[in-house]
N, C-alpha and C. Protein backbone atom coordinates (compact mmCIF):
# COMPACT_ATOMS: atom_id res chain seq x y z
N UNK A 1 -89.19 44.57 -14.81
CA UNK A 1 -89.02 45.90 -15.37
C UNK A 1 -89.09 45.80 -16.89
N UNK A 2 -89.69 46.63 -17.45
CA UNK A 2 -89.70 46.79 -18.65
C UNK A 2 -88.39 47.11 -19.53
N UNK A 3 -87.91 46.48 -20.51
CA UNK A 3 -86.78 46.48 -20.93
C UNK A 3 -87.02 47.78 -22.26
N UNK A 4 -85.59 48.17 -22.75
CA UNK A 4 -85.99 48.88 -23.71
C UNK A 4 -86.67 48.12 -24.79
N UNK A 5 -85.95 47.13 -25.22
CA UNK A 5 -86.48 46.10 -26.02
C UNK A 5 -87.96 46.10 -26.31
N UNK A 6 -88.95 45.72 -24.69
CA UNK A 6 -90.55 46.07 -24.76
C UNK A 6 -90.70 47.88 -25.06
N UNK A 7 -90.23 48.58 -24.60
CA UNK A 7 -90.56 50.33 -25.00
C UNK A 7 -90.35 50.53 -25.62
N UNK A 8 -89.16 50.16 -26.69
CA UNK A 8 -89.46 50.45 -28.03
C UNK A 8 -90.21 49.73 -28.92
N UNK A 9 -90.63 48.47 -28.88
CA UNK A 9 -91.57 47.54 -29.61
C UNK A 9 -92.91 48.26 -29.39
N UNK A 10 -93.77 48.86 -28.01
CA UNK A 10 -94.70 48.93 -27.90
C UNK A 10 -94.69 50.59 -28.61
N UNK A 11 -93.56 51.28 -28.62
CA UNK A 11 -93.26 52.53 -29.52
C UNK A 11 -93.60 52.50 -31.09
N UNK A 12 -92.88 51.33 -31.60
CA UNK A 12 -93.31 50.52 -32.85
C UNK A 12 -94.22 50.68 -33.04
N UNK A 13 -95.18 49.20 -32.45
CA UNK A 13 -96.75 48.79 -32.44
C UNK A 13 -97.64 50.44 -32.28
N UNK A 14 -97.32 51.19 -31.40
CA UNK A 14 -98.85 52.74 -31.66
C UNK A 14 -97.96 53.30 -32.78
N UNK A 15 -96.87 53.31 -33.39
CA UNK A 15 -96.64 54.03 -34.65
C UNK A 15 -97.57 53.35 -35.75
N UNK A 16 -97.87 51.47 -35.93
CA UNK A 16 -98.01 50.83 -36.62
C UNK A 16 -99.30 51.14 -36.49
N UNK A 17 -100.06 51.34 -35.37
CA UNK A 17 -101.20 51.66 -34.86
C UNK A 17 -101.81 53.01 -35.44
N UNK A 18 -100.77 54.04 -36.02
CA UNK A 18 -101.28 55.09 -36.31
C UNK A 18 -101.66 55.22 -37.77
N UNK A 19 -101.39 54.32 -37.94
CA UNK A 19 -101.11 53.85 -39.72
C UNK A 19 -102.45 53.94 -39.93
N UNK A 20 -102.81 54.95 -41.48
CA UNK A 20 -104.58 53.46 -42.15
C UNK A 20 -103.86 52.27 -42.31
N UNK A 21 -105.15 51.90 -42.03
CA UNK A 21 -104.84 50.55 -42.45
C UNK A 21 -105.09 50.09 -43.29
N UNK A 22 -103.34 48.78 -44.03
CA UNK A 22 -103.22 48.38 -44.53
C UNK A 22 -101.90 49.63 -45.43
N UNK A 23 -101.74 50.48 -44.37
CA UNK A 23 -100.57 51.19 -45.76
C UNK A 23 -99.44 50.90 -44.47
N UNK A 24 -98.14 50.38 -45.01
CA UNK A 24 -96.91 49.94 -44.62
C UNK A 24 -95.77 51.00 -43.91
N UNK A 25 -95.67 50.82 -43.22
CA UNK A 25 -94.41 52.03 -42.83
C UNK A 25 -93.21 51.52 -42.64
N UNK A 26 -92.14 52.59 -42.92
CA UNK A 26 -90.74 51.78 -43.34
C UNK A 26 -89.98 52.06 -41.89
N UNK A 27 -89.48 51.16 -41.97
CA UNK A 27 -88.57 51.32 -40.44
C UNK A 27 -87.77 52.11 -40.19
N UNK A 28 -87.20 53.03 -41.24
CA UNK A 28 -86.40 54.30 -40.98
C UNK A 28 -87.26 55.32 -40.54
N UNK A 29 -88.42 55.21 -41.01
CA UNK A 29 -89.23 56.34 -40.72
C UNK A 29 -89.82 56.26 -39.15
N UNK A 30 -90.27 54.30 -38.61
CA UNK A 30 -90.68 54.41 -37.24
C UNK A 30 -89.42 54.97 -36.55
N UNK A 31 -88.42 54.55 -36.76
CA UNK A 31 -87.07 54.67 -36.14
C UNK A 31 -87.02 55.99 -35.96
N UNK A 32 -87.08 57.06 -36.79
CA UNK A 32 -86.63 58.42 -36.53
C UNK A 32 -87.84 59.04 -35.76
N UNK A 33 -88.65 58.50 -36.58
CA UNK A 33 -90.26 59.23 -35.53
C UNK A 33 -90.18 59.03 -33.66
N UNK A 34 -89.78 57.68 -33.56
CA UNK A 34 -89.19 57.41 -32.55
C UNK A 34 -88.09 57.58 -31.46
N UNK A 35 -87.27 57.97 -32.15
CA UNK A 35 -85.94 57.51 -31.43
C UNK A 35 -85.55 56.78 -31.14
N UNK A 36 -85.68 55.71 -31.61
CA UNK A 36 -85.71 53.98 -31.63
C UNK A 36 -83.82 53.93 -32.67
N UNK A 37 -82.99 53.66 -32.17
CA UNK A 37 -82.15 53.00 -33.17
C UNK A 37 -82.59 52.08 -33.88
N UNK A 38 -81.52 52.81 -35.61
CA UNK A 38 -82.68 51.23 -36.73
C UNK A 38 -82.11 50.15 -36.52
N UNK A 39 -81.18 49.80 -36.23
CA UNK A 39 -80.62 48.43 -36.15
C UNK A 39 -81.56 47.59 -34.77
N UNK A 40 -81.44 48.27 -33.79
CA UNK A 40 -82.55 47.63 -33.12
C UNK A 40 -83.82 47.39 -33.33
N UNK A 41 -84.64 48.56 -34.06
CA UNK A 41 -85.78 48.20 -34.64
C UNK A 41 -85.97 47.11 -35.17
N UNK A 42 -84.86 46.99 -36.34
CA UNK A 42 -84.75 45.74 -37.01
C UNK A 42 -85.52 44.69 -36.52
N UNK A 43 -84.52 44.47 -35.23
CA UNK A 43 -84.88 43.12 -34.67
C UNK A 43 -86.02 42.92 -34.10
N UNK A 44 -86.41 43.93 -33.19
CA UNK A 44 -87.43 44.38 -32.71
C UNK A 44 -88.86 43.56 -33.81
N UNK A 45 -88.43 44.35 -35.00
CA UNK A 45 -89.97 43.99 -35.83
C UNK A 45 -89.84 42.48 -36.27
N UNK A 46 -88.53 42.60 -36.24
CA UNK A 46 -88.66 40.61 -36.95
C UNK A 46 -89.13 39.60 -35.70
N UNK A 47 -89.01 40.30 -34.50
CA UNK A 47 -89.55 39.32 -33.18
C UNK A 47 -90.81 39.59 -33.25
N UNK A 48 -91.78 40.59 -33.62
CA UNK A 48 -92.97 40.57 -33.00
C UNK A 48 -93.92 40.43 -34.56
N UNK A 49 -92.85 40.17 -35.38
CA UNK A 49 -93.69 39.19 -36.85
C UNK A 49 -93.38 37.90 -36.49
N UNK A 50 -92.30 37.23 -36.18
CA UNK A 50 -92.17 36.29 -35.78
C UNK A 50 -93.45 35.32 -34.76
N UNK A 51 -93.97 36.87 -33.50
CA UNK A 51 -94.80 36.37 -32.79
C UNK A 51 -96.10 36.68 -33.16
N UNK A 52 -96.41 37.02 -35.01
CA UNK A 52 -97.50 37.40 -35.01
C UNK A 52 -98.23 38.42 -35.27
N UNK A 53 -97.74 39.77 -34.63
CA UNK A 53 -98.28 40.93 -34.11
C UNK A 53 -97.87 41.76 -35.62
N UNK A 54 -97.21 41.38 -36.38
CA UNK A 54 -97.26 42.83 -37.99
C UNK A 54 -96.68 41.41 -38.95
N UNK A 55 -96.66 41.77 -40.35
CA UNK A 55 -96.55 41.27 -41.35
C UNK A 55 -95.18 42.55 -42.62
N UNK A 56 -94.44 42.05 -42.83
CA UNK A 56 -93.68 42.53 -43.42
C UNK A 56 -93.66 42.50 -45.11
N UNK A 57 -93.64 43.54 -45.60
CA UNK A 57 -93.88 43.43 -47.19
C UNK A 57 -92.47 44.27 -47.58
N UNK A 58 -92.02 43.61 -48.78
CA UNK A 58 -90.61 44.08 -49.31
C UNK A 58 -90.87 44.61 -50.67
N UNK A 59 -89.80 45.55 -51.07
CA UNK A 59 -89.87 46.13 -51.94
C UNK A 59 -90.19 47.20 -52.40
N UNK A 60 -90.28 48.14 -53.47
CA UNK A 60 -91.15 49.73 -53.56
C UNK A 60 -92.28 49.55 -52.53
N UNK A 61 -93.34 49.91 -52.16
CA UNK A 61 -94.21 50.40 -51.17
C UNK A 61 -94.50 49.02 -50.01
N UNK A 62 -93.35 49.04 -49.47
CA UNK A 62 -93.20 47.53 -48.40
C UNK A 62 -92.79 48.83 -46.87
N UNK A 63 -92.71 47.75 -46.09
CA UNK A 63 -92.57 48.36 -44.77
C UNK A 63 -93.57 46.93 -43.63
N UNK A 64 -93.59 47.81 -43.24
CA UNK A 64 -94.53 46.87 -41.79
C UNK A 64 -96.00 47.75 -41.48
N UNK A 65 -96.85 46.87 -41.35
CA UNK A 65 -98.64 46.85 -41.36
C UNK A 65 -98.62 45.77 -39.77
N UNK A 66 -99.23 46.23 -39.10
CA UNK A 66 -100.39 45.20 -38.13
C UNK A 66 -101.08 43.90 -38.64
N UNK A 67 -100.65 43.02 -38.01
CA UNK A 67 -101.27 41.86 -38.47
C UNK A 67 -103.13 41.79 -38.48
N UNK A 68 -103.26 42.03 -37.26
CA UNK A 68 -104.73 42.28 -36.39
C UNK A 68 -104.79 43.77 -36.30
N UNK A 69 -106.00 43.94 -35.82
CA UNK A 69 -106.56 45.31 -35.58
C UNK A 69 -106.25 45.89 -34.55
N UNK A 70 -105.34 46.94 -33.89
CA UNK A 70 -105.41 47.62 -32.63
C UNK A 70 -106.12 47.53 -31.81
N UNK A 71 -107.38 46.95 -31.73
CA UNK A 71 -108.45 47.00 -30.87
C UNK A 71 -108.27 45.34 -30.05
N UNK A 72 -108.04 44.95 -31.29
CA UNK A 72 -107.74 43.53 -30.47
C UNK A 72 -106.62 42.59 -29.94
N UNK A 73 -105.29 43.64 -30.28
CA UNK A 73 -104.27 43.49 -29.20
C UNK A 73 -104.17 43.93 -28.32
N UNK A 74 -103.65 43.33 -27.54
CA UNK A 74 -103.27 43.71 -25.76
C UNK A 74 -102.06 44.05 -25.66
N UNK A 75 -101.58 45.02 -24.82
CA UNK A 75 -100.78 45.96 -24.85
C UNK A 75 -99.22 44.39 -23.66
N UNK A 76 -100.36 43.95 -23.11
CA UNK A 76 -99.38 42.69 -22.32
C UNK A 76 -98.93 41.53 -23.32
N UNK A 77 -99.66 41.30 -24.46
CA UNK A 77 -99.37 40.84 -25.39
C UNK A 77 -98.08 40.87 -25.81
N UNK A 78 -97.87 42.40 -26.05
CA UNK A 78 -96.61 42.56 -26.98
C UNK A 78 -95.31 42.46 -25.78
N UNK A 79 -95.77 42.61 -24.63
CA UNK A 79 -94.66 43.32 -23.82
C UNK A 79 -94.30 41.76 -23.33
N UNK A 80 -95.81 40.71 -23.27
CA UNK A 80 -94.43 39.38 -23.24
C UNK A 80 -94.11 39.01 -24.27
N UNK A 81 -94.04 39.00 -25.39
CA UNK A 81 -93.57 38.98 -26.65
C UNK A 81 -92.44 39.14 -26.62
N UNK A 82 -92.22 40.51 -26.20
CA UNK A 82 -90.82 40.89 -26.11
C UNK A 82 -89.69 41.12 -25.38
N UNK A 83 -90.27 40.43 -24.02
CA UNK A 83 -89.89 40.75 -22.77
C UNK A 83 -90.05 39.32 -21.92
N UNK A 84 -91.16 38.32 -22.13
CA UNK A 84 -91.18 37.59 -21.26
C UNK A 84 -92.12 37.83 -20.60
N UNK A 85 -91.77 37.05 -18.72
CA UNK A 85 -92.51 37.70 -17.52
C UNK A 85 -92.67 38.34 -17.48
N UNK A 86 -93.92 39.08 -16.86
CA UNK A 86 -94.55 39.91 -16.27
C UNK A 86 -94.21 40.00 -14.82
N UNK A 87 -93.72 39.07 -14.08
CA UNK A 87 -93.63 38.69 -12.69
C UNK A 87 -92.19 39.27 -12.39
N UNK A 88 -92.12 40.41 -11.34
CA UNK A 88 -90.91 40.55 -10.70
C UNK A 88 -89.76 39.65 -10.56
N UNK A 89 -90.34 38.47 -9.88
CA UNK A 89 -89.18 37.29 -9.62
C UNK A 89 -89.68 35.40 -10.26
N UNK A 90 -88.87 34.93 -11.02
CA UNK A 90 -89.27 34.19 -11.47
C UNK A 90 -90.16 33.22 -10.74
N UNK A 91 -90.02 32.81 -9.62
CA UNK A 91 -91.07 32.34 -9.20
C UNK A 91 -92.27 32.36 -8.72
N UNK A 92 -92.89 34.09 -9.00
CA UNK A 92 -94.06 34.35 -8.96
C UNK A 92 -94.50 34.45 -10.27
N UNK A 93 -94.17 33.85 -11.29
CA UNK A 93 -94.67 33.58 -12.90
C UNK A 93 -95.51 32.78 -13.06
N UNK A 94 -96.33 33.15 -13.88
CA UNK A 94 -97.19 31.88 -14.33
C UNK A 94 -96.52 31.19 -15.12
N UNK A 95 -96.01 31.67 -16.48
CA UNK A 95 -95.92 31.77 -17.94
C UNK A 95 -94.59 30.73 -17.77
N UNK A 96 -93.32 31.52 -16.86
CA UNK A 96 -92.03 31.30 -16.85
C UNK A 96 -91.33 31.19 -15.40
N UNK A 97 -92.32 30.37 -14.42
CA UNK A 97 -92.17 29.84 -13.38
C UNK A 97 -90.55 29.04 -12.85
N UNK A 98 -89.89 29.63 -12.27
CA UNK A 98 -88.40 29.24 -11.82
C UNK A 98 -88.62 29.25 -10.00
N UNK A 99 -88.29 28.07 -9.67
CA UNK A 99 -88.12 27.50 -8.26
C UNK A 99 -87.29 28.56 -7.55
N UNK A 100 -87.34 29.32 -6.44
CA UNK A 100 -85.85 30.17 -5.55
C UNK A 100 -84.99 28.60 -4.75
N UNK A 101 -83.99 28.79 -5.08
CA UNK A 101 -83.32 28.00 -4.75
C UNK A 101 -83.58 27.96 -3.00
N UNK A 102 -83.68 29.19 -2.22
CA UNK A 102 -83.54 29.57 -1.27
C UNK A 102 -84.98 29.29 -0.28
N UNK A 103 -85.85 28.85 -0.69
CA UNK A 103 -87.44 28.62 -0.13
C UNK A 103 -87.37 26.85 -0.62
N UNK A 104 -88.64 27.11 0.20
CA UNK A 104 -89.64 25.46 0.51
C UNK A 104 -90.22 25.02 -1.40
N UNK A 105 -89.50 24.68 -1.52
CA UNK A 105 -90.61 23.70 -2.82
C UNK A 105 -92.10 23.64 -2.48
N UNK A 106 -92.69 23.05 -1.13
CA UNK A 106 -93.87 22.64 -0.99
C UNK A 106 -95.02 24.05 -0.41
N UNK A 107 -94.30 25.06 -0.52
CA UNK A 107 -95.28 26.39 -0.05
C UNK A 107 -94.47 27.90 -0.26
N UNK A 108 -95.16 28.37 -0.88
CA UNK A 108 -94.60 29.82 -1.44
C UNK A 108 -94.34 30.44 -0.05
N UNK A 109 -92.92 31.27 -0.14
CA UNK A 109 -92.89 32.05 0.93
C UNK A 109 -93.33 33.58 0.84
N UNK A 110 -93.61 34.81 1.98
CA UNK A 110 -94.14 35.50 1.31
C UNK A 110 -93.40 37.12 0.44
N UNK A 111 -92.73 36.77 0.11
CA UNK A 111 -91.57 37.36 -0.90
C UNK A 111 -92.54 37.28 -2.01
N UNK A 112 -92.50 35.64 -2.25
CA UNK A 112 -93.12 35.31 -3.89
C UNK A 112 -94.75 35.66 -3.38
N UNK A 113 -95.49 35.50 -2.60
CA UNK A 113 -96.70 35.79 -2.72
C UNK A 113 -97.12 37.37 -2.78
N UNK A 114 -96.42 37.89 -2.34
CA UNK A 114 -96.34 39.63 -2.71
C UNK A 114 -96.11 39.95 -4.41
N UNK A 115 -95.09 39.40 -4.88
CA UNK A 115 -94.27 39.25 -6.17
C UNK A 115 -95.55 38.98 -6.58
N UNK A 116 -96.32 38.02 -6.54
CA UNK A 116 -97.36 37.26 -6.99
C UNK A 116 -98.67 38.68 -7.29
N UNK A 117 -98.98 38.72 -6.28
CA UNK A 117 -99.90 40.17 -6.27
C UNK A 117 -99.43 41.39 -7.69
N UNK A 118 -98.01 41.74 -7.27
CA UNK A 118 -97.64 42.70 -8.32
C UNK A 118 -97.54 42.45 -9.56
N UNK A 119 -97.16 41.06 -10.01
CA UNK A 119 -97.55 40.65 -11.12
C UNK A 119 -99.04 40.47 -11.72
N UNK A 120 -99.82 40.10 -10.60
CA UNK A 120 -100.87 40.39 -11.21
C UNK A 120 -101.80 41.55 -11.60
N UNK A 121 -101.15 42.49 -10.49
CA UNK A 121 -101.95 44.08 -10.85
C UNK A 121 -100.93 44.59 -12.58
N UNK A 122 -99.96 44.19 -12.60
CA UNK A 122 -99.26 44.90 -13.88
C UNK A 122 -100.28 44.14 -15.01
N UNK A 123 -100.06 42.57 -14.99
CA UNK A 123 -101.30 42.01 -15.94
C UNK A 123 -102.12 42.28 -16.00
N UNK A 124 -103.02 42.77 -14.88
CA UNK A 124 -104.67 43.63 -15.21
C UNK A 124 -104.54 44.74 -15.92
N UNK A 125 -103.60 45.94 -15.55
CA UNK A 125 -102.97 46.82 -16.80
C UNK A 125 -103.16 47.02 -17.68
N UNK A 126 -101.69 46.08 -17.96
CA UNK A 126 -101.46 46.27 -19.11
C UNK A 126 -102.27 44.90 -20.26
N UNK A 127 -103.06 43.92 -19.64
CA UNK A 127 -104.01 43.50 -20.62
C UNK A 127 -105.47 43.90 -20.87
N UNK A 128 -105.69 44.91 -20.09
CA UNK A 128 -107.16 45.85 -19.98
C UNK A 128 -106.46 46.57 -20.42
N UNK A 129 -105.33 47.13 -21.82
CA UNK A 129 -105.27 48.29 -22.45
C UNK A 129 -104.89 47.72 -23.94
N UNK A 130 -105.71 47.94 -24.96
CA UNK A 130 -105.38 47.39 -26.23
C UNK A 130 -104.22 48.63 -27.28
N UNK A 131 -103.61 48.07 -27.83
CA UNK A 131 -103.02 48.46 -28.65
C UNK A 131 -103.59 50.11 -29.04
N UNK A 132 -105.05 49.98 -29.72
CA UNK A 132 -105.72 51.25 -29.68
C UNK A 132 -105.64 52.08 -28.67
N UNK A 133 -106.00 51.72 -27.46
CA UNK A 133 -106.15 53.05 -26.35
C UNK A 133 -104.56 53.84 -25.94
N UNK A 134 -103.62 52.07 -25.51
CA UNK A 134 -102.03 53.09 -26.09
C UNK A 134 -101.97 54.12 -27.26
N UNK A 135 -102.19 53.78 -28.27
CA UNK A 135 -102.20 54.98 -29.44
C UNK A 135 -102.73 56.54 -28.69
N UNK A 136 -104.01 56.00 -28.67
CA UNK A 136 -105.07 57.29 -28.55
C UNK A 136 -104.23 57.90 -27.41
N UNK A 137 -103.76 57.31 -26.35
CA UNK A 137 -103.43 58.10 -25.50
C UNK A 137 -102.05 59.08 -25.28
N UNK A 138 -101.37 58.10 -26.79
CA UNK A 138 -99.95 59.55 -27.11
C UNK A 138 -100.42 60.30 -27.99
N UNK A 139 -101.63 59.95 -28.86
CA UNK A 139 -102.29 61.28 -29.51
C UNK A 139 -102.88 62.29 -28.51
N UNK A 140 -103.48 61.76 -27.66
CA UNK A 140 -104.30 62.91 -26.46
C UNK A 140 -102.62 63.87 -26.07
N UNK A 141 -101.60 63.38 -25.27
CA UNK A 141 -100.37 63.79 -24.86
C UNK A 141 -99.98 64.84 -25.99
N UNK A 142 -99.80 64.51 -27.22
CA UNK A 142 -99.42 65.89 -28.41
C UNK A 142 -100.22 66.12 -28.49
N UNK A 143 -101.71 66.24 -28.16
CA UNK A 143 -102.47 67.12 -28.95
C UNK A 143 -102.09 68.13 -27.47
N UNK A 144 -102.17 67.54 -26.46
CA UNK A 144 -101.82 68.23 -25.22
C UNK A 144 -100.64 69.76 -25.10
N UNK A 145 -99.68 68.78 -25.82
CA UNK A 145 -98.58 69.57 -25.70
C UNK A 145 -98.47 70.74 -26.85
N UNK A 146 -99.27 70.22 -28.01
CA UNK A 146 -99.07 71.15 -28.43
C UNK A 146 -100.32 72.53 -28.61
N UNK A 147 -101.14 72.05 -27.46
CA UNK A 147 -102.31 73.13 -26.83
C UNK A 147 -101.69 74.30 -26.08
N UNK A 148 -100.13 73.22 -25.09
CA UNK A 148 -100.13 73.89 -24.18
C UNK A 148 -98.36 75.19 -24.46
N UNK A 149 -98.31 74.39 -26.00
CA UNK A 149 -96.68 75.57 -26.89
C UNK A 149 -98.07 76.41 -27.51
N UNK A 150 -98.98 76.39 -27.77
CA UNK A 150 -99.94 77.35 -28.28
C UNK A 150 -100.30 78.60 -27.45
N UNK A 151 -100.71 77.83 -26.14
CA UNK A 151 -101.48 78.96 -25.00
C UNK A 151 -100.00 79.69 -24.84
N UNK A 152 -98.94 79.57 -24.80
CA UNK A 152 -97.63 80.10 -24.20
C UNK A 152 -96.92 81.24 -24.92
């Protein structure tokens, strides 16, 4: 399951995403745009600079920028970044593979081979969706909504 931790990071990342690029946004501002608490943000952005994904600049016009281009992050990227597995139960993981105490060592039972399946349809997902198309697709949603406080 997706933790808040990943929903608000990937909340982050299409704010960071909405940015031109190369101009910085300050974390009070993703935070409120969001509804993201700032203290969590905080951490939030120092894990996914940590892993890469934005670059932090301090001072008068500092904030957080995208490391890479929206187009060429993966939306599974960030979410194990910040989250880990992808896999329901640890032992249908690739990444972060844990033995069930309760099964055969020498042959998956089919618990984990199901587990196995669902992990892999979430990975086709969410790594066939880049950073960009998340964006575009909460811009499509407000432009939506606010078509549909117009027609009303």
């Amino acid at each position: 399951m997706l933790t808040n931790k990943g929903k608000y990071g990937l909340k982050a990342m299409s704010h960071l995403a909405a940015m031109p690029p190369g101009q910085p946004a300050l974390v009070a501002d993703i935070a409120a745009t969001n509804a993201i608490p700032k203290k969590f943000l905080d951490a939030i952005l120092g894990e996914l600079r940590t892993a890469g994904f934005v670059h932090s600049k301090k001072g008068r016009g500092g904030g957080y920028v995208l490391a890479r281009s929206p187009d060429v992050i993966r939306v599974g990227e960030i979410v194990r970044a910040l989250d880990g597995m992808l896999a329901p139960i640890g032992c249908a993981s690739k990444a972060f593979y844990r033995r069930c105490d309760d099964c055969a060592p020498d042959r998956p039972c089919a618990v984990q081979i199901v587990m196995a399946r669902a992990r892999d349809a979430i990975s086709s997902v969410l790594d066939a969706c880049t950073l960009a198309q998340l964006r575009d697709l909460g811009a499509q949603e407000l432009g939506a909504q606010a078509l549909d406080a117009a027609l009303s």
